[in-house]
C-alpha atoms as a PDB file:
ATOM      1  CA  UNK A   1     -25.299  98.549  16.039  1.00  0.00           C
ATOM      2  CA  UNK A   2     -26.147 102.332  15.475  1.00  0.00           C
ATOM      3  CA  UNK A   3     -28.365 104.011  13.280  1.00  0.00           C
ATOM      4  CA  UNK A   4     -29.648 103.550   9.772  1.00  0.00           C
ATOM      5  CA  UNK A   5     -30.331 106.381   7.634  1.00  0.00           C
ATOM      6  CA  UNK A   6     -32.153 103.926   5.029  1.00  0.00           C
ATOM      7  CA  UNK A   7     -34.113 102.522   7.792  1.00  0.00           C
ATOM      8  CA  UNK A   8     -35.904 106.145   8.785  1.00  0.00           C
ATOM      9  CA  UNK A   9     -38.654 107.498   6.562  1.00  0.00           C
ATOM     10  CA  UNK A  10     -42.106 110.042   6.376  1.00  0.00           C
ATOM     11  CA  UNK A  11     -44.980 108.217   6.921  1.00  0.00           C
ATOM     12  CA  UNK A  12     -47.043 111.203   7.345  1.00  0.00           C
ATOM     13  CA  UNK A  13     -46.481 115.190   6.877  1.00  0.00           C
ATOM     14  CA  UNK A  14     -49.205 117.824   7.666  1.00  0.00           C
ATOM     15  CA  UNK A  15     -49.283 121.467   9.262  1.00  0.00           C
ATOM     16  CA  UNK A  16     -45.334 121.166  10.236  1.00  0.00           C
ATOM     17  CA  UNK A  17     -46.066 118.281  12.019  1.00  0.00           C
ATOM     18  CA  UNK A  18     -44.236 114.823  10.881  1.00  0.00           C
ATOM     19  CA  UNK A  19     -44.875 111.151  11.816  1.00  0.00           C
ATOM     20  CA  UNK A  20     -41.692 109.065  10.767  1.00  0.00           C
ATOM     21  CA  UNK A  21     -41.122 105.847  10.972  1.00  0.00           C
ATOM     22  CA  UNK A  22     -37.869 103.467  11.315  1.00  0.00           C
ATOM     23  CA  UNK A  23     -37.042  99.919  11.770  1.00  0.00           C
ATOM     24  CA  UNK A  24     -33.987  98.337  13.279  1.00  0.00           C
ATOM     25  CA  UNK A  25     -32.507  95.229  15.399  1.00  0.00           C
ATOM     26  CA  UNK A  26     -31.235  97.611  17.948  1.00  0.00           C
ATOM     27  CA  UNK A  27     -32.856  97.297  21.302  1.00  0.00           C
ATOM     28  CA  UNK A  28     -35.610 100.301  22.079  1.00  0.00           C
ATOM     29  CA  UNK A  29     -33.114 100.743  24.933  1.00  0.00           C
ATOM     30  CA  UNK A  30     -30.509 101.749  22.422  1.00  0.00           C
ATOM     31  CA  UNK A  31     -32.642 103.725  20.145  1.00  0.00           C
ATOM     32  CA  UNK A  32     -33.235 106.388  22.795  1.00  0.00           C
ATOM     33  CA  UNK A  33     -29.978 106.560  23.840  1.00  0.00           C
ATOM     34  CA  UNK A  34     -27.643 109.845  24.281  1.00  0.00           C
ATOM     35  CA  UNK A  35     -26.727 111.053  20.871  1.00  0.00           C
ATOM     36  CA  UNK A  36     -28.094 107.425  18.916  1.00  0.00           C
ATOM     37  CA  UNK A  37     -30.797 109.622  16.543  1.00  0.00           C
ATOM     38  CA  UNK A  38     -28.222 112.734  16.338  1.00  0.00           C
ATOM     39  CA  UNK A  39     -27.974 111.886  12.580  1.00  0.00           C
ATOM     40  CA  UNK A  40     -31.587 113.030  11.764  1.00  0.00           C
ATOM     41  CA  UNK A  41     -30.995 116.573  13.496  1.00  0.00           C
ATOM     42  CA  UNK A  42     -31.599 118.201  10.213  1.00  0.00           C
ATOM     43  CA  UNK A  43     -35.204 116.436   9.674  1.00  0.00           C
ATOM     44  CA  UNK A  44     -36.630 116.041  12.955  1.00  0.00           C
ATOM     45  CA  UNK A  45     -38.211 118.924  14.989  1.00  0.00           C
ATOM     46  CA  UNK A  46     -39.585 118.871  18.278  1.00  0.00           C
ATOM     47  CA  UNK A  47     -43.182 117.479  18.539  1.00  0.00           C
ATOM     48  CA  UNK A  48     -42.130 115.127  15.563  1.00  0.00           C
ATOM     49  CA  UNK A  49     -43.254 111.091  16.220  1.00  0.00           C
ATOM     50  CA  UNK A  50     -41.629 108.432  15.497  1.00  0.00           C
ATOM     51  CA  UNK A  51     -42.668 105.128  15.192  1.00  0.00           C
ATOM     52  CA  UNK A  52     -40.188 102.602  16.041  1.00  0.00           C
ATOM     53  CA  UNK A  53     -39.996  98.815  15.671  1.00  0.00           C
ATOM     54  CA  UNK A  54     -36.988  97.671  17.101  1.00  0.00           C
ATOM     55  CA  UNK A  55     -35.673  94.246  18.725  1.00  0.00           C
ATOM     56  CA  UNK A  56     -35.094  93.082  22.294  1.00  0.00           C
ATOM     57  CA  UNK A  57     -33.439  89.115  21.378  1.00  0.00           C
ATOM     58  CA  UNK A  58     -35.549  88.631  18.045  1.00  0.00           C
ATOM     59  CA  UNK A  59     -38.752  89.631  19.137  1.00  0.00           C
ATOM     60  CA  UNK A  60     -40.373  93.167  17.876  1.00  0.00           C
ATOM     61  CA  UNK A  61     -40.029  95.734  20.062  1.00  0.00           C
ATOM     62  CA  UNK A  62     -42.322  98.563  18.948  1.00  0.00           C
ATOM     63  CA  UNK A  63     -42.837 101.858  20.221  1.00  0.00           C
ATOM     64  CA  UNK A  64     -43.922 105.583  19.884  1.00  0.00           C
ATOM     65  CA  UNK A  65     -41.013 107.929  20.030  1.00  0.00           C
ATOM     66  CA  UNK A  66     -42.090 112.049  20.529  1.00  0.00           C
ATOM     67  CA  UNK A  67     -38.918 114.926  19.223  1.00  0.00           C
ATOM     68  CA  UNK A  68     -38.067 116.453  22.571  1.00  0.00           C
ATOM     69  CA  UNK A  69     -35.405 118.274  21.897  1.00  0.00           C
ATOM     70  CA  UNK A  70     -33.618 119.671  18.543  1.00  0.00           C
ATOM     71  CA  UNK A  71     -30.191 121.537  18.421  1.00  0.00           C
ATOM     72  CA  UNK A  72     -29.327 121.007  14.844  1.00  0.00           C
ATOM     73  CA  UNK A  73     -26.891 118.946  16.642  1.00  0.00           C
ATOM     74  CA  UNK A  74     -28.415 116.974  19.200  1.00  0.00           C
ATOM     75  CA  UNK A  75     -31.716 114.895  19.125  1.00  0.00           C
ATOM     76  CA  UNK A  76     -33.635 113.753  22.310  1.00  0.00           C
ATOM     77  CA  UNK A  77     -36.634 111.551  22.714  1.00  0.00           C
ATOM     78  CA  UNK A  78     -39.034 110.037  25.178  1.00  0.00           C
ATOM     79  CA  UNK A  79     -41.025 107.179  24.450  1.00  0.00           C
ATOM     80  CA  UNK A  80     -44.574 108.013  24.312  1.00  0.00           C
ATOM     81  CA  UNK A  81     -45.672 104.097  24.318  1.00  0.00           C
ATOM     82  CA  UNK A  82     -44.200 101.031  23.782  1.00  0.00           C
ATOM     83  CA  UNK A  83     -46.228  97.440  23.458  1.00  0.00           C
ATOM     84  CA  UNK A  84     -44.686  93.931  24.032  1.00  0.00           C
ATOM     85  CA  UNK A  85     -45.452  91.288  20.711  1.00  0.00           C
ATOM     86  CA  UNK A  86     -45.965  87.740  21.322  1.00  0.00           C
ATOM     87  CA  UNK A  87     -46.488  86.078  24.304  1.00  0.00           C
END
């Protein structure tokens, strides 16, 4: 799939500083892919967070995503933490 624009939203905004959030049945793997969160260029600045609850074959994925990088173009992320659900 590819990303959502209804499926990314503020959770939090204070000092600059925002914590989004966005939900999706793409793998984590795809999520921080090359050029998959390019569409929130405009929103996102580096040392943003995102919280991310995606899917790896129907089971939540979640993770912590940091803003690494920002070109108005271009959006890069590292995962900060990730946790496996279920068992």
């Amino acid at each position: 799939m590819s990303y959502n624009s209804k499926n990314f939203s503020v959770m939090a905004y204070a000092n600059g500083f925002t914590l989004w959030s966005y939900s999706t049945p793409d793998t984590l793997a795809t999520v921080i892919g090359s050029g998959y969160l390019n569409e929130i260029a405009p929103f996102a600045r580096i040392g943003d967070m995102i919280m991310v609850n995606a899917s790896i074959d129907g089971s939540l994925e979640p993770a912590i995503l940091a803003v690494t990088a920002n070109t108005g173009e271009e959006v890069s992320v590292s995962t900060l933490g990730s946790a496996a659900i279920g068992g």
